[in-house]
PDB file of N, CA and C in Angstrom:
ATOM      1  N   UNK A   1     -47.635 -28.547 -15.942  1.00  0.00           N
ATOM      2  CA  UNK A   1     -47.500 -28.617 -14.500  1.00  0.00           C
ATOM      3  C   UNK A   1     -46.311 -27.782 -14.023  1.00  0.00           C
ATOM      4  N   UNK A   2     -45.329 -27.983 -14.640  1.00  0.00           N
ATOM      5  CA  UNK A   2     -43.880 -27.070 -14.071  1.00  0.00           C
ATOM      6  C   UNK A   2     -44.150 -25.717 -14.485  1.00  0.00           C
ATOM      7  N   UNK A   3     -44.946 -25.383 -15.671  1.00  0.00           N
ATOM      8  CA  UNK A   3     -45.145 -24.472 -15.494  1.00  0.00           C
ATOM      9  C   UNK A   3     -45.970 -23.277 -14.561  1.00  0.00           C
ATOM     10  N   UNK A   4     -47.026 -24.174 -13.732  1.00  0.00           N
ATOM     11  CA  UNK A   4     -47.371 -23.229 -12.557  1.00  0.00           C
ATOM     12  C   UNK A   4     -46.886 -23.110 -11.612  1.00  0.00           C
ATOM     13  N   UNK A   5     -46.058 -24.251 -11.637  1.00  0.00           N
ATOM     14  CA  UNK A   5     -45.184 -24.470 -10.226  1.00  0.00           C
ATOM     15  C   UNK A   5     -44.118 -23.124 -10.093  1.00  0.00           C
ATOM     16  N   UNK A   6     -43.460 -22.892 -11.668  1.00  0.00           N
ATOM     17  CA  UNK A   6     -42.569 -22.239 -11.535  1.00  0.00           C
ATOM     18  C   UNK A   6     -43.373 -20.256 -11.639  1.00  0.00           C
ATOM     19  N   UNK A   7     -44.720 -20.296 -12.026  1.00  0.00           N
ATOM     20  CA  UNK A   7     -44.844 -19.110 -12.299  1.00  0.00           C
ATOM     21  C   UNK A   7     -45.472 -18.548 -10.127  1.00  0.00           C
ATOM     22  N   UNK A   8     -45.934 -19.909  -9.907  1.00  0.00           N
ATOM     23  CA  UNK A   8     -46.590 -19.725  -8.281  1.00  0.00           C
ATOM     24  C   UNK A   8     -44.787 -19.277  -7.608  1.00  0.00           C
ATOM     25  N   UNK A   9     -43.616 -19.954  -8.006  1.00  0.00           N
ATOM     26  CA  UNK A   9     -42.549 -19.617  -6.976  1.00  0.00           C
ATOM     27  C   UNK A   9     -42.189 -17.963  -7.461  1.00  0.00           C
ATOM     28  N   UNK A  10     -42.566 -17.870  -8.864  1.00  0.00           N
ATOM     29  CA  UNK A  10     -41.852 -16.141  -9.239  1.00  0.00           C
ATOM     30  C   UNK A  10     -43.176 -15.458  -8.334  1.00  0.00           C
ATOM     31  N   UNK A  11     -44.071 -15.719  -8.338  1.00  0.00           N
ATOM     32  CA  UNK A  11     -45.256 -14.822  -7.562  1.00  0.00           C
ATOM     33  C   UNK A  11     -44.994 -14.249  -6.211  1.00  0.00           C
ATOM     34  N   UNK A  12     -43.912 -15.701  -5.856  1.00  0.00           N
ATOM     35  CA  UNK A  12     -43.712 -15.675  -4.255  1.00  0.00           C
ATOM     36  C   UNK A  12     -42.700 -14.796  -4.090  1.00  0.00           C
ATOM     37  N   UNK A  13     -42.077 -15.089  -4.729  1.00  0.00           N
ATOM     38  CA  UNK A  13     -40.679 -14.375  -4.632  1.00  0.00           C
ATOM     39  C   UNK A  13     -40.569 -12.838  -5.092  1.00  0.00           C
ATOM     40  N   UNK A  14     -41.631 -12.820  -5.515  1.00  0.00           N
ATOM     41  CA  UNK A  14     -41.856 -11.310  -5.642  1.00  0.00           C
ATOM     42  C   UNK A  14     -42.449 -10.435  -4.676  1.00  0.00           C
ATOM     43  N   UNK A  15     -43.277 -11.243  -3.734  1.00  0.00           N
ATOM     44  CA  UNK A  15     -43.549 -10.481  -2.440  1.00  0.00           C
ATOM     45  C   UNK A  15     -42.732  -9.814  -1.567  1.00  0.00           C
ATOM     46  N   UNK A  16     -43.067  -9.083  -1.041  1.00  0.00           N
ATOM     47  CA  UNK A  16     -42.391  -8.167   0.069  1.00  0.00           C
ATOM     48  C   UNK A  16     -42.750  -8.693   1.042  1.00  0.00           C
ATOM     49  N   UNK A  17     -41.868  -8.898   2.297  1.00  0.00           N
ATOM     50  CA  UNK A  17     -42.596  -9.149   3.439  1.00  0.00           C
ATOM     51  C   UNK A  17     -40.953  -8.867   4.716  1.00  0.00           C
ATOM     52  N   UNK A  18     -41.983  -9.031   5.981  1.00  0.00           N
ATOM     53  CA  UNK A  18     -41.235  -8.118   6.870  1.00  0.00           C
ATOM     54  C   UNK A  18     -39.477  -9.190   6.710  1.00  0.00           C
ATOM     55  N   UNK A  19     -39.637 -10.631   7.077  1.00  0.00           N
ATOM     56  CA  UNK A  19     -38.834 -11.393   7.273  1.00  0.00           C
ATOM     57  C   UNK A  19     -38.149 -11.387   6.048  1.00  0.00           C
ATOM     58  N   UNK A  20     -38.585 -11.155   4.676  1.00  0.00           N
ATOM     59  CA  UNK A  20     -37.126 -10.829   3.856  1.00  0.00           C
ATOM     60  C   UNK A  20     -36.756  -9.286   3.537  1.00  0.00           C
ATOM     61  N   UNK A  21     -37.376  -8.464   4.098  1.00  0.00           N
ATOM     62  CA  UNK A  21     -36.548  -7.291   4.416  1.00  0.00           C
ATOM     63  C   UNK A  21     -35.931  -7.367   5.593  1.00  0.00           C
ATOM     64  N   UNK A  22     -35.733  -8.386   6.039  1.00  0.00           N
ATOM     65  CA  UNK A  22     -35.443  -7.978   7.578  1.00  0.00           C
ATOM     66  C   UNK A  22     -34.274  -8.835   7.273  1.00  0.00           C
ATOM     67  N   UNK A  23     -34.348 -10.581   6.402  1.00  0.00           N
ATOM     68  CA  UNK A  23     -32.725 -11.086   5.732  1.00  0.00           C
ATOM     69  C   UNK A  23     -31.963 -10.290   4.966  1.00  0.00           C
ATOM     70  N   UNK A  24     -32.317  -9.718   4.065  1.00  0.00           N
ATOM     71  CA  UNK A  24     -31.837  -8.812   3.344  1.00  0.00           C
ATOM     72  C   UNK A  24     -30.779  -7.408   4.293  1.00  0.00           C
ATOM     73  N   UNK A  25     -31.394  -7.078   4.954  1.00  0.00           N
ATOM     74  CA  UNK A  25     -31.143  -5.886   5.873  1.00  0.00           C
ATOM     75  C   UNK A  25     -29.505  -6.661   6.585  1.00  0.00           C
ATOM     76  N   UNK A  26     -29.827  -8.021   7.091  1.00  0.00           N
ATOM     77  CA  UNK A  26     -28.844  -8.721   7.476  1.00  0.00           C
ATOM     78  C   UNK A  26     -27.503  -9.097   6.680  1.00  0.00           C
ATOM     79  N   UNK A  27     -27.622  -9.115   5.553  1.00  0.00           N
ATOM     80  CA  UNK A  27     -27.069  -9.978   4.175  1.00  0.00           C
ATOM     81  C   UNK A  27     -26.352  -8.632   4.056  1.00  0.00           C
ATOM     82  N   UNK A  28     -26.602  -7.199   4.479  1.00  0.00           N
ATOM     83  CA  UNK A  28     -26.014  -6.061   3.544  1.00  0.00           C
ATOM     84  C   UNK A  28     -25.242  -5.855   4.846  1.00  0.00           C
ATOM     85  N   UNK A  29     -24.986  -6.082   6.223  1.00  0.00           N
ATOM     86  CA  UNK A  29     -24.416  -5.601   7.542  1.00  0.00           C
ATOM     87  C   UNK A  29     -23.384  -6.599   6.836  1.00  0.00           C
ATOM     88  N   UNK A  30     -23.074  -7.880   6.237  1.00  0.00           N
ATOM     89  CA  UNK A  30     -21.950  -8.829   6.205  1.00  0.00           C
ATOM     90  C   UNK A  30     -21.931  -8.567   4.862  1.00  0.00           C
ATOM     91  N   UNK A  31     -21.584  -7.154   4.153  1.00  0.00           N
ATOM     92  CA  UNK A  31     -21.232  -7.194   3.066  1.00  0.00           C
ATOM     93  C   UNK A  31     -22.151  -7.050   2.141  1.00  0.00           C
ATOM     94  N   UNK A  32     -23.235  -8.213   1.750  1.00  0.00           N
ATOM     95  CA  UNK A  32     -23.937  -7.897   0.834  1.00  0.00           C
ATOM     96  C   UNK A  32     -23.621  -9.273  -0.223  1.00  0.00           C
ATOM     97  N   UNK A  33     -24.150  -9.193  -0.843  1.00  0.00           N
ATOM     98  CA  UNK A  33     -24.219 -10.607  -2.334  1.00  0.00           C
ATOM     99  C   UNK A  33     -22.453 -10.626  -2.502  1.00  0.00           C
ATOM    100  N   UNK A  34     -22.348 -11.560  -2.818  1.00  0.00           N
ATOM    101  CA  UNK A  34     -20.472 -11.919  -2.884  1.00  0.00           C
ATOM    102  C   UNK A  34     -20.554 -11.300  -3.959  1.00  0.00           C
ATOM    103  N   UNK A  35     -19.288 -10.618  -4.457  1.00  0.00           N
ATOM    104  CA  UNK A  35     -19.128 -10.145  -6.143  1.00  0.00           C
ATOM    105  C   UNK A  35     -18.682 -11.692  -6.813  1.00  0.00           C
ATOM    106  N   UNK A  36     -19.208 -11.395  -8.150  1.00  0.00           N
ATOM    107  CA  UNK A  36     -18.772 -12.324  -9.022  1.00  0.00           C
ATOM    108  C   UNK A  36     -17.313 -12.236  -9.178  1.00  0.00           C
ATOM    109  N   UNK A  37     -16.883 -13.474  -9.103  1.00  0.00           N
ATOM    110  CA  UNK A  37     -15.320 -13.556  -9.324  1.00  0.00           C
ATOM    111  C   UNK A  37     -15.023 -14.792 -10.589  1.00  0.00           C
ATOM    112  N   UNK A  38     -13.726 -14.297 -11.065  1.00  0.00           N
ATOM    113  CA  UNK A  38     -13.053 -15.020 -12.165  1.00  0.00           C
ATOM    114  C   UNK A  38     -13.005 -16.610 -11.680  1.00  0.00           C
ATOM    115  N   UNK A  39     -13.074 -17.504 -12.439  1.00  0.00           N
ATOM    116  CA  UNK A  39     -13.295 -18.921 -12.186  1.00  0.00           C
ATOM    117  C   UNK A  39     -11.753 -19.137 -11.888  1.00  0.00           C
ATOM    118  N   UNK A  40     -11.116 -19.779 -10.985  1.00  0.00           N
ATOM    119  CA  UNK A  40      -9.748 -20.035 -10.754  1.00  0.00           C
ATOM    120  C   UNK A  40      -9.046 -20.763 -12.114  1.00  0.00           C
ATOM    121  N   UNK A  41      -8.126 -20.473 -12.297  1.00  0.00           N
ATOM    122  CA  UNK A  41      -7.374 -21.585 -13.227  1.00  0.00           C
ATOM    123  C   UNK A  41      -6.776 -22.426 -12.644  1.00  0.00           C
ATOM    124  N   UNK A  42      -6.782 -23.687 -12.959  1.00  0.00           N
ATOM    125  CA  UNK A  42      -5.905 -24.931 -12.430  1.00  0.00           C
ATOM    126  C   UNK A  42      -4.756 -25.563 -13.629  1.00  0.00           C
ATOM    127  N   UNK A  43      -4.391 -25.603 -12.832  1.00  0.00           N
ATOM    128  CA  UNK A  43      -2.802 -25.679 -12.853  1.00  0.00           C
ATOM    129  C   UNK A  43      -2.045 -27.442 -12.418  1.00  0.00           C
ATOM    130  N   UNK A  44      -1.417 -28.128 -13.280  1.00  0.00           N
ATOM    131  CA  UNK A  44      -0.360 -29.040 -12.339  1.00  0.00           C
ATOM    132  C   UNK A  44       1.008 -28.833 -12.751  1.00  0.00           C
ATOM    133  N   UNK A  45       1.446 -29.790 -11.511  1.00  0.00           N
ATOM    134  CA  UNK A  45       2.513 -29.055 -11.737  1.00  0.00           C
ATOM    135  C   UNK A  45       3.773 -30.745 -11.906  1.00  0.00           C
ATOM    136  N   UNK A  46       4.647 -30.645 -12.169  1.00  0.00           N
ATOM    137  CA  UNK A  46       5.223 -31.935 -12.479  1.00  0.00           C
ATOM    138  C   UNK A  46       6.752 -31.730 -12.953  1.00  0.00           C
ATOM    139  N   UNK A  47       7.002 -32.710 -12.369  1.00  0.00           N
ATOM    140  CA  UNK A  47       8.573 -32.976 -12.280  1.00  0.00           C
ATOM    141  C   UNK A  47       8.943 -33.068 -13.981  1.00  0.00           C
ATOM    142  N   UNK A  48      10.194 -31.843 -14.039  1.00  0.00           N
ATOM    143  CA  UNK A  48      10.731 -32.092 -15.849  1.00  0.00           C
ATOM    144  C   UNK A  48      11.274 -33.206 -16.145  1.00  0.00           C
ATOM    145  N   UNK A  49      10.903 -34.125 -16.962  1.00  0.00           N
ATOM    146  CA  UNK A  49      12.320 -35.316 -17.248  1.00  0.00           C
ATOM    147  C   UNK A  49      13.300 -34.734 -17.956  1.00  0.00           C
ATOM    148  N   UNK A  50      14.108 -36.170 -17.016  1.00  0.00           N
ATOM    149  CA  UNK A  50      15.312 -35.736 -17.501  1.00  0.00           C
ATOM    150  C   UNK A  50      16.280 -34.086 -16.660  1.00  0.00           C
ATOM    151  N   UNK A  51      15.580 -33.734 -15.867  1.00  0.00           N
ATOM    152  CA  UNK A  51      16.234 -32.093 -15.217  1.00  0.00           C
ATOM    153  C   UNK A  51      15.722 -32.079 -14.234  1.00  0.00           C
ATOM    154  N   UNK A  52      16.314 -31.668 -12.924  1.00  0.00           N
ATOM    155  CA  UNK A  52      15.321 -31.482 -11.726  1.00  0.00           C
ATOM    156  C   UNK A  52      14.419 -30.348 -11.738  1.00  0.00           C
ATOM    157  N   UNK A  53      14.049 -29.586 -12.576  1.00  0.00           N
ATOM    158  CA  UNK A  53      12.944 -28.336 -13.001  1.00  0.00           C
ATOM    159  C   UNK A  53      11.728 -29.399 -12.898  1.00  0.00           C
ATOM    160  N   UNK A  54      11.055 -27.998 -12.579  1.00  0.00           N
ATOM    161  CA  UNK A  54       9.409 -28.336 -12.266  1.00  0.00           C
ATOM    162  C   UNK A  54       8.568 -27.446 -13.357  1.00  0.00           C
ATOM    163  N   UNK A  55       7.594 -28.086 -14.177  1.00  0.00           N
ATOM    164  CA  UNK A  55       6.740 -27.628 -15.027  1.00  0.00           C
ATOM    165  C   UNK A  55       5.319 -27.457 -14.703  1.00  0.00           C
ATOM    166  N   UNK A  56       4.800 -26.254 -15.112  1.00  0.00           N
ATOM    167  CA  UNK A  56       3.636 -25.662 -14.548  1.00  0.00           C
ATOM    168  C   UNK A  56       2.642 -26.100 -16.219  1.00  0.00           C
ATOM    169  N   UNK A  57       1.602 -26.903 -15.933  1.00  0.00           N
ATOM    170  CA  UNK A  57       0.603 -27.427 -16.989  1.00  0.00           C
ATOM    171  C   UNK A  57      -0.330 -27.382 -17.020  1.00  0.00           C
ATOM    172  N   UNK A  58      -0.993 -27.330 -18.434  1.00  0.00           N
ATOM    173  CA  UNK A  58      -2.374 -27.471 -18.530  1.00  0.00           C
ATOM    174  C   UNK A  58      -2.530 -28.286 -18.196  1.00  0.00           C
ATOM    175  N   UNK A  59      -3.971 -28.909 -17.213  1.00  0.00           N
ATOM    176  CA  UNK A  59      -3.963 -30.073 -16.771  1.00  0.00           C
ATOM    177  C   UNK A  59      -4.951 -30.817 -17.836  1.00  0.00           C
ATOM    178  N   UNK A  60      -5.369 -29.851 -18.868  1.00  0.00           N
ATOM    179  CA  UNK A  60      -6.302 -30.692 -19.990  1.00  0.00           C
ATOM    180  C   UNK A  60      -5.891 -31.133 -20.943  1.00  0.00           C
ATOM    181  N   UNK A  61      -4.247 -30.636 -21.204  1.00  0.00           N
ATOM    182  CA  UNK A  61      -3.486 -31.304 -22.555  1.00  0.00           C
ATOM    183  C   UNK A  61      -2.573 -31.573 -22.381  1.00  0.00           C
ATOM    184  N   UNK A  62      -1.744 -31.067 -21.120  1.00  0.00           N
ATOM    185  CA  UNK A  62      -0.438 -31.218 -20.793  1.00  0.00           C
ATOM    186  C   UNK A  62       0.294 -30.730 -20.861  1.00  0.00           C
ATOM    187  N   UNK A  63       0.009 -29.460 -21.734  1.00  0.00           N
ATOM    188  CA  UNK A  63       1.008 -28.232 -22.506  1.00  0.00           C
ATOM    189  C   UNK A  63       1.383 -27.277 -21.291  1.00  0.00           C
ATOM    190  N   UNK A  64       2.785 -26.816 -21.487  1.00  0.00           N
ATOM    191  CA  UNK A  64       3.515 -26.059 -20.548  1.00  0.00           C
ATOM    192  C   UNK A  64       2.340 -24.448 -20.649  1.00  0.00           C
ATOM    193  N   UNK A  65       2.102 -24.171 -19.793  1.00  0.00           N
ATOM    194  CA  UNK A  65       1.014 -22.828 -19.440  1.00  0.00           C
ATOM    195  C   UNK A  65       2.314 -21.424 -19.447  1.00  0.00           C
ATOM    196  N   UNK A  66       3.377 -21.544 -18.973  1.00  0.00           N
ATOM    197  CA  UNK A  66       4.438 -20.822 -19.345  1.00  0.00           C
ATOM    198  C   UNK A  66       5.940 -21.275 -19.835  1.00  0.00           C
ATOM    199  N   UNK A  67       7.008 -20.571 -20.661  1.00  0.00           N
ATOM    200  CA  UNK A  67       8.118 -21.440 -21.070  1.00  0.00           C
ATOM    201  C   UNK A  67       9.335 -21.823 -19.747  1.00  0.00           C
ATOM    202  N   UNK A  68       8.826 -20.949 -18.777  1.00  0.00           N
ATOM    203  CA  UNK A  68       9.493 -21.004 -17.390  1.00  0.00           C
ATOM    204  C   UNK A  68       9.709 -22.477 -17.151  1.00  0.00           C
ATOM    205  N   UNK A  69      10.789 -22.963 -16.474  1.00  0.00           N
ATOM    206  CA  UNK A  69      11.340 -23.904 -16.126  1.00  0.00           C
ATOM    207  C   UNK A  69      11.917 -23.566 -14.310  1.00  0.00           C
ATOM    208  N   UNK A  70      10.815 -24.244 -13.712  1.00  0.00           N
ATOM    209  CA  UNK A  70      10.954 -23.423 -11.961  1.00  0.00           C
ATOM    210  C   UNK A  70      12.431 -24.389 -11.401  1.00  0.00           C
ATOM    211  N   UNK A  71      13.486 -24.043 -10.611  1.00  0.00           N
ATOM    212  CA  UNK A  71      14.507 -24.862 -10.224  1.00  0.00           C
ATOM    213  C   UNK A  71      13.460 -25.392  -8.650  1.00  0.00           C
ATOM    214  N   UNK A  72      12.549 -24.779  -8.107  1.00  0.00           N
ATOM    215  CA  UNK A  72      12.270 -25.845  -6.847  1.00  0.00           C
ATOM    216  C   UNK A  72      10.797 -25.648  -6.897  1.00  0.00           C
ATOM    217  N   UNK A  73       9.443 -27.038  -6.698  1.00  0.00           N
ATOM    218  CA  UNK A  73       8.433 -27.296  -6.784  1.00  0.00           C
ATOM    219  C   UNK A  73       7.893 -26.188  -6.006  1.00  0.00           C
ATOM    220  N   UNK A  74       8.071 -25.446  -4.862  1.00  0.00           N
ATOM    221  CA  UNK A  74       7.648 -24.625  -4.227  1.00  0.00           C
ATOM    222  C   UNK A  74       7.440 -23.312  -4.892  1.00  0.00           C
ATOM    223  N   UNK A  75       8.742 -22.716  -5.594  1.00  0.00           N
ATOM    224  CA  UNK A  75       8.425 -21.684  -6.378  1.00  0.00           C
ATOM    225  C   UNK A  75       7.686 -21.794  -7.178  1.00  0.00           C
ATOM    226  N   UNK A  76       7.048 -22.921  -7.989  1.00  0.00           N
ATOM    227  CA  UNK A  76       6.040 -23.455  -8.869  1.00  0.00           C
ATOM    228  C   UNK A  76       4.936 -23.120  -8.418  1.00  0.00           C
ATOM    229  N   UNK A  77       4.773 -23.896  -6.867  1.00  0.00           N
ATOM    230  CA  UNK A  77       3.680 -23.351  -6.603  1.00  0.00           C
ATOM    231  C   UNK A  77       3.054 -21.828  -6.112  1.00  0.00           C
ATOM    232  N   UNK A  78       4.398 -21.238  -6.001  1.00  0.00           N
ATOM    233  CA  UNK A  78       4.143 -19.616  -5.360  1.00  0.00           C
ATOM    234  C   UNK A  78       3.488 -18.927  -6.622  1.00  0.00           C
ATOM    235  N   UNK A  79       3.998 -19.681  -7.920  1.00  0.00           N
ATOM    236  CA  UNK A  79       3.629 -18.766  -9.568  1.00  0.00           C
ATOM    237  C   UNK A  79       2.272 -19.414  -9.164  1.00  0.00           C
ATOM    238  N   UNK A  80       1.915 -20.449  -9.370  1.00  0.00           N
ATOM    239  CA  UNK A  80       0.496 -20.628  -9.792  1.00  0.00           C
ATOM    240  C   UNK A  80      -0.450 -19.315  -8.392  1.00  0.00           C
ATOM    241  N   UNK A  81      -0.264 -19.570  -7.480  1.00  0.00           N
ATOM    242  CA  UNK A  81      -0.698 -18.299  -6.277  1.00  0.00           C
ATOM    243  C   UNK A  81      -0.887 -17.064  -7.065  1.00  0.00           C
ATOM    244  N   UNK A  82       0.365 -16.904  -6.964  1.00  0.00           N
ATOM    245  CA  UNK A  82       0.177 -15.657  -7.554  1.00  0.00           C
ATOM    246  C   UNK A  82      -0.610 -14.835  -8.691  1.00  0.00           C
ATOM    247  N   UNK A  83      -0.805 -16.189  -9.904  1.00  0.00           N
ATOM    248  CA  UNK A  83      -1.586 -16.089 -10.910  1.00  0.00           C
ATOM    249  C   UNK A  83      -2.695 -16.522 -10.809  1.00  0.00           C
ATOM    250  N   UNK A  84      -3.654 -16.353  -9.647  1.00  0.00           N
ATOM    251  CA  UNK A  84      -4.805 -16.405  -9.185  1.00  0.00           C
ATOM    252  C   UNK A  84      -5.182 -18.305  -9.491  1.00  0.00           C
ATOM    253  N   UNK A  85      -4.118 -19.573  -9.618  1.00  0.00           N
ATOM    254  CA  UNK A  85      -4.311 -20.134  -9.838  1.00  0.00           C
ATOM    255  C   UNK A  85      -4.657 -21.231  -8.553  1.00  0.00           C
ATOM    256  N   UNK A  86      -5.583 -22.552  -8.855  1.00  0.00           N
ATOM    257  CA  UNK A  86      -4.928 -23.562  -7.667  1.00  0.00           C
ATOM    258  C   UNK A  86      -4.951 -24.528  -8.449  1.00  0.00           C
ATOM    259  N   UNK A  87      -3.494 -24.819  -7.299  1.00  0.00           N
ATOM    260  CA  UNK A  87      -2.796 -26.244  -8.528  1.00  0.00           C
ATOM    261  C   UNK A  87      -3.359 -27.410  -7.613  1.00  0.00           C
ATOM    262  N   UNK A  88      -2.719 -28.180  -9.438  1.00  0.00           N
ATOM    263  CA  UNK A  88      -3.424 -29.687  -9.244  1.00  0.00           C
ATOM    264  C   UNK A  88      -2.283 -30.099  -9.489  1.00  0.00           C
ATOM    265  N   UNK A  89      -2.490 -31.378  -7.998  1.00  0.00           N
ATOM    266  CA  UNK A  89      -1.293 -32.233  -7.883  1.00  0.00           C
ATOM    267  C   UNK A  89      -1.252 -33.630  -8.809  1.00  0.00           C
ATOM    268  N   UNK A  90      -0.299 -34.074  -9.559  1.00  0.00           N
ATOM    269  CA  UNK A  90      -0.587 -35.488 -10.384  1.00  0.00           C
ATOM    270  C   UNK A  90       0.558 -35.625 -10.019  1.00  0.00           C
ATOM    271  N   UNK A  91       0.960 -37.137  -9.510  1.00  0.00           N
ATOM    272  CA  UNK A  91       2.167 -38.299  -9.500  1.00  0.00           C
ATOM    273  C   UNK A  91       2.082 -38.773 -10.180  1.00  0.00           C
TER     274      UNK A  91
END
């Protein structure tokens, strides 16, 4: 059964017709198909014990992502920016 279902939608979708040349035509005036982009890295970020430094982490093991030790949470977050990252907040 799924299989005709799915060979009737490739049939369809293979047609030409005025209304998807005419979306298409639209889709390329705003650019066109988004480019594929790199999956973001996430990032947290967390108070050092013991030091007022802020540590930038894997948020899957906990491990420091650089040996940097930031003196204010903000510059923490300007690195992760910058490194195409978005951080994750944990208290």
């Amino acid at each position: 059964m799924k299989n005709k279902i799915q060979e009737a939608a490739s049939a369809l979708g293979s047609i030409k017709s005025d209304k998807k040349t005419a979306s298409s035509r639209e889709n390329g005036k705003k650019g066109g198909r988004p480019k594929k982009t790199e999956m973001l890295l996430r990032y947290s970020i967390h108070p050092r014990e013991g030091s007022d430094g802020w540590l930038v982490l894997d948020p899957r093991d906990g491990a420091p992502l650089i040996d940097e030790i930031f003196d204010k949470k903000s510059t923490a977050l300007q690195w992760v920016r910058e490194n195409n990252g978005k951080p994750v907040y944990e208290d």
